[in-house]
C-alpha atoms as a PDB file:
ATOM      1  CA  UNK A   1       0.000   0.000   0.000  1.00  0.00           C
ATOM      2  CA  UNK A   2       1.129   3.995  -0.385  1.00  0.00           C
ATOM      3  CA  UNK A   3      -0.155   7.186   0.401  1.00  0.00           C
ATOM      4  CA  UNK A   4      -0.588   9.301  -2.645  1.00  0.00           C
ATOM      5  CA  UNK A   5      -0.593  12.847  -2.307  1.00  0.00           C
ATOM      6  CA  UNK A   6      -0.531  15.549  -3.819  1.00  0.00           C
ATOM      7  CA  UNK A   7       0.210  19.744  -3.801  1.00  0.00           C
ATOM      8  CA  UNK A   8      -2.128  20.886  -6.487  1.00  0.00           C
ATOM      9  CA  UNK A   9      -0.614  24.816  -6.646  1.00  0.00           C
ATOM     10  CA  UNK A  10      -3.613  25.957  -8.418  1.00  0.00           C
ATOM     11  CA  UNK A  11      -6.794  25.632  -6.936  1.00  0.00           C
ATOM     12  CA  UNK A  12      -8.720  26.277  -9.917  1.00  0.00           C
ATOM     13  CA  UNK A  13      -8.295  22.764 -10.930  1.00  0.00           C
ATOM     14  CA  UNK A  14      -9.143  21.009  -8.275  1.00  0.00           C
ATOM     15  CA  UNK A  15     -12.097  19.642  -9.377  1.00  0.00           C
ATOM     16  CA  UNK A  16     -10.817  18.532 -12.823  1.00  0.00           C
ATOM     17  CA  UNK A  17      -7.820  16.985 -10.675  1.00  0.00           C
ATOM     18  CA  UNK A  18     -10.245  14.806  -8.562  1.00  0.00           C
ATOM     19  CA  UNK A  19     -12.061  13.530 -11.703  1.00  0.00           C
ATOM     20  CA  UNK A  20      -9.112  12.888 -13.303  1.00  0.00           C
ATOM     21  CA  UNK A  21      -8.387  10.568 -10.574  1.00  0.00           C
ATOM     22  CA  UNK A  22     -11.371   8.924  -9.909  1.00  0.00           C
ATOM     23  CA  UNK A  23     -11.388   8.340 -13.679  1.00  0.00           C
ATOM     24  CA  UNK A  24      -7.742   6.556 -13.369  1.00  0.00           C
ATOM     25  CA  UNK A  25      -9.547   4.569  -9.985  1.00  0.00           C
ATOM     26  CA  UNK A  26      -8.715   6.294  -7.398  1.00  0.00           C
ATOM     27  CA  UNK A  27     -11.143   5.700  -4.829  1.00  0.00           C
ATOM     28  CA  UNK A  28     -11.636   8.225  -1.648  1.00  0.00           C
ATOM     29  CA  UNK A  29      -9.424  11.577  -1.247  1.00  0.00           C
ATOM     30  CA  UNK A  30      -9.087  13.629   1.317  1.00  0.00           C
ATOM     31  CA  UNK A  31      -8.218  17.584   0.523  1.00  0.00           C
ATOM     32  CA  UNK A  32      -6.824  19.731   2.850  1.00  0.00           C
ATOM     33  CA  UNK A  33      -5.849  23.973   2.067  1.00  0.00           C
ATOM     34  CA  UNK A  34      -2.234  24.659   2.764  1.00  0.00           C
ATOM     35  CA  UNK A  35       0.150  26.927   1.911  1.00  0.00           C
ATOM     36  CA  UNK A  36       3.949  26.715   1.354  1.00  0.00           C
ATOM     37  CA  UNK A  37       6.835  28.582   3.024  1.00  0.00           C
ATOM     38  CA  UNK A  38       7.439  30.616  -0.459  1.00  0.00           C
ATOM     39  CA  UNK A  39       4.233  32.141  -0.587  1.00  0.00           C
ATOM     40  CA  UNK A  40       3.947  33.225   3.076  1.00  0.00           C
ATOM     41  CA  UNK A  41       7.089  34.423   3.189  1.00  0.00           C
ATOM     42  CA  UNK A  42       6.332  36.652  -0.404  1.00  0.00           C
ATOM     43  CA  UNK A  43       3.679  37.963   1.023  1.00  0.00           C
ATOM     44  CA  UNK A  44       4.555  39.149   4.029  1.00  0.00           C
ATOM     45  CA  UNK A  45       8.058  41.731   4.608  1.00  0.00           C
ATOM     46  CA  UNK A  46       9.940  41.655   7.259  1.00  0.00           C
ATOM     47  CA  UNK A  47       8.151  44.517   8.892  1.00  0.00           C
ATOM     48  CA  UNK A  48       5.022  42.415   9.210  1.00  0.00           C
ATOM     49  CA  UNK A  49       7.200  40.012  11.442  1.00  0.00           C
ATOM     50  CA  UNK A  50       4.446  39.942  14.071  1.00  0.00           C
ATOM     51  CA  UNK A  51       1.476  39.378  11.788  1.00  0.00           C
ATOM     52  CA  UNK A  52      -0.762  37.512  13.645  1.00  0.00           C
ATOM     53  CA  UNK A  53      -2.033  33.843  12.756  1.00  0.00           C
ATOM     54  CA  UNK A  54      -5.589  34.708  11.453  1.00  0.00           C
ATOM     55  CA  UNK A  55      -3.811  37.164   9.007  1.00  0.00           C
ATOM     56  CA  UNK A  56      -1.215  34.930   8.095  1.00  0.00           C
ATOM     57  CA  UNK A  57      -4.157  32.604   7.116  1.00  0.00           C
ATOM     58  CA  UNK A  58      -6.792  34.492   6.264  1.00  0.00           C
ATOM     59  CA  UNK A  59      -9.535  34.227   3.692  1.00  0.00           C
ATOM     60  CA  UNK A  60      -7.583  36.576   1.280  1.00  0.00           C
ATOM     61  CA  UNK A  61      -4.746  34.334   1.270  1.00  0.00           C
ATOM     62  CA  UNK A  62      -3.633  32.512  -2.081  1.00  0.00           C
ATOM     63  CA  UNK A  63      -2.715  28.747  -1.302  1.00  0.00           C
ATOM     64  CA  UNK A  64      -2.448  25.172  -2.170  1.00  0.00           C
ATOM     65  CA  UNK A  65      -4.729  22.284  -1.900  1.00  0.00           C
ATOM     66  CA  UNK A  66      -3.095  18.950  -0.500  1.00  0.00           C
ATOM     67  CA  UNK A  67      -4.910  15.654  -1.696  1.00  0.00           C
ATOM     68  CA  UNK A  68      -4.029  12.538  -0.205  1.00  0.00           C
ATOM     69  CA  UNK A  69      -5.188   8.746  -0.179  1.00  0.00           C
ATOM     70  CA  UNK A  70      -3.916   5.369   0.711  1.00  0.00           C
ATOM     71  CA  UNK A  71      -3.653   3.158  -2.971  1.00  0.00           C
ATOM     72  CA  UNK A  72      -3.054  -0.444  -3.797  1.00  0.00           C
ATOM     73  CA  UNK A  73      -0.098  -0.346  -5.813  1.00  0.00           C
ATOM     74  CA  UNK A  74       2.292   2.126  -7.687  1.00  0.00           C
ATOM     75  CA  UNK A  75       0.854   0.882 -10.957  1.00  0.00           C
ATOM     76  CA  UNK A  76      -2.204   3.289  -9.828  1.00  0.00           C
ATOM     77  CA  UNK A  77      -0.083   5.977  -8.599  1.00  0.00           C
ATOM     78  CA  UNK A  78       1.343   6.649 -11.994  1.00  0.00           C
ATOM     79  CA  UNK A  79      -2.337   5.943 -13.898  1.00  0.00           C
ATOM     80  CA  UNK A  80      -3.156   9.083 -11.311  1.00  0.00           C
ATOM     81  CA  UNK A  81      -0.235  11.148 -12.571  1.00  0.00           C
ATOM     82  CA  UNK A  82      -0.795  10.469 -16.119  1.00  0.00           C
ATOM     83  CA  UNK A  83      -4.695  11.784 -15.683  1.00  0.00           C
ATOM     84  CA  UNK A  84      -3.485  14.493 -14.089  1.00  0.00           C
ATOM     85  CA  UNK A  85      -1.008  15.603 -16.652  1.00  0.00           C
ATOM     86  CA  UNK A  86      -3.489  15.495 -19.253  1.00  0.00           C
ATOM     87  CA  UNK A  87      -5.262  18.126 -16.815  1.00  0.00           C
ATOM     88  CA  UNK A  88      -2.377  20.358 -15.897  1.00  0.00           C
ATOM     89  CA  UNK A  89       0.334  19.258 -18.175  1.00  0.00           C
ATOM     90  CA  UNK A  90       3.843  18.422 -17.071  1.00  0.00           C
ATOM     91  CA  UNK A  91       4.512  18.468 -14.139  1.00  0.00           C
ATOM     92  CA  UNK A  92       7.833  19.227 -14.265  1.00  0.00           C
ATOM     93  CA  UNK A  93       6.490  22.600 -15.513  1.00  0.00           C
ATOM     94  CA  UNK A  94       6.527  25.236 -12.900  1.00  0.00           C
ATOM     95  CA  UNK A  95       3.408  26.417 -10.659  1.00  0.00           C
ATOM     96  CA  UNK A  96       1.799  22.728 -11.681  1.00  0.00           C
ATOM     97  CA  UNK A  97       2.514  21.024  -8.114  1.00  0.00           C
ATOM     98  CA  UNK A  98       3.921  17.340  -7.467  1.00  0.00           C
ATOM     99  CA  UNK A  99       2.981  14.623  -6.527  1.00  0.00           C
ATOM    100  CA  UNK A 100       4.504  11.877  -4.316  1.00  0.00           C
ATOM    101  CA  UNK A 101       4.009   8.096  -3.143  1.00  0.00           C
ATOM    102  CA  UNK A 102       4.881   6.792  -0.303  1.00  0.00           C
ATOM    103  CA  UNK A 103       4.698   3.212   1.423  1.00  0.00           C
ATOM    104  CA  UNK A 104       2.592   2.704   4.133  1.00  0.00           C
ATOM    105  CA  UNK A 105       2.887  -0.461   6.724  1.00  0.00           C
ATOM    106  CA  UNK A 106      -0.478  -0.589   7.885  1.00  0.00           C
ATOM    107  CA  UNK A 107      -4.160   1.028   8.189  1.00  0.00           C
ATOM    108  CA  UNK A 108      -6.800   0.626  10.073  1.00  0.00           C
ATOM    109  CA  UNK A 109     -10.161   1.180   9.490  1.00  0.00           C
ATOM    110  CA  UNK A 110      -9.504   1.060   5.848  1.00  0.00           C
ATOM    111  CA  UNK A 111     -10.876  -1.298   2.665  1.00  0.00           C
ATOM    112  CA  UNK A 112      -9.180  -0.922  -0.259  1.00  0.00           C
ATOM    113  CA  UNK A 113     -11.076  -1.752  -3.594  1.00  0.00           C
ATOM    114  CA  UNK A 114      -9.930  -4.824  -5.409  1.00  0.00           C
END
């Protein structure tokens, strides 16, 4: 098993993102907004040192939406990042996001489609 997961930088197409991987049989995902260290840090100077956190975080901010999901085998992992290169296009392109597996020992409280 691996999680899958994934920084989607534009949040525009998150919805064409999640099709793309049901599509390739991905089953549940789980999205989360984040933001990275770059764009905090470029949009606030030093002389805002002391923002505080609601701010920071606010509803103006621009961010990132994390997806994640525990997956069978790599052989779906790369079926998910070839449907979501035909959405975004390569991802080796900048402001696209990444994507990354990684192995998991154990879940609980999981059931994983055959």
């Amino acid at each position: 098993m691996y999680m899958l997961m994934m920084v989607l930088d534009d949040t525009a197409h998150l919805n064409d993102v999640l099709n793309a991987w049901e599509s390739a049989g991905v089953g549940g995902v789980t999205i989360i907004e984040s933001t990275g260290l770059h764009r905090v840090l470029r949009r606030h100077s030093a002389d805002m040192a002391f923002v505080g956190f609601s701010q920071m975080f606010g509803s103006a901010r621009v961010g990132h939406n994390t997806l994640f999901t525990v997956i069978d085998d790599l052989d779906l992992a790369e079926a998910a990042v070839k449907a979501t290169e035909a959405v975004l296009g390569d991802l080796t392109e900048p402001d696209k996001g990444i994507i990354f597996a990684l192995p998991v020992a154990k879940t609980w409280g999981l059931t994983l489609a055959k």
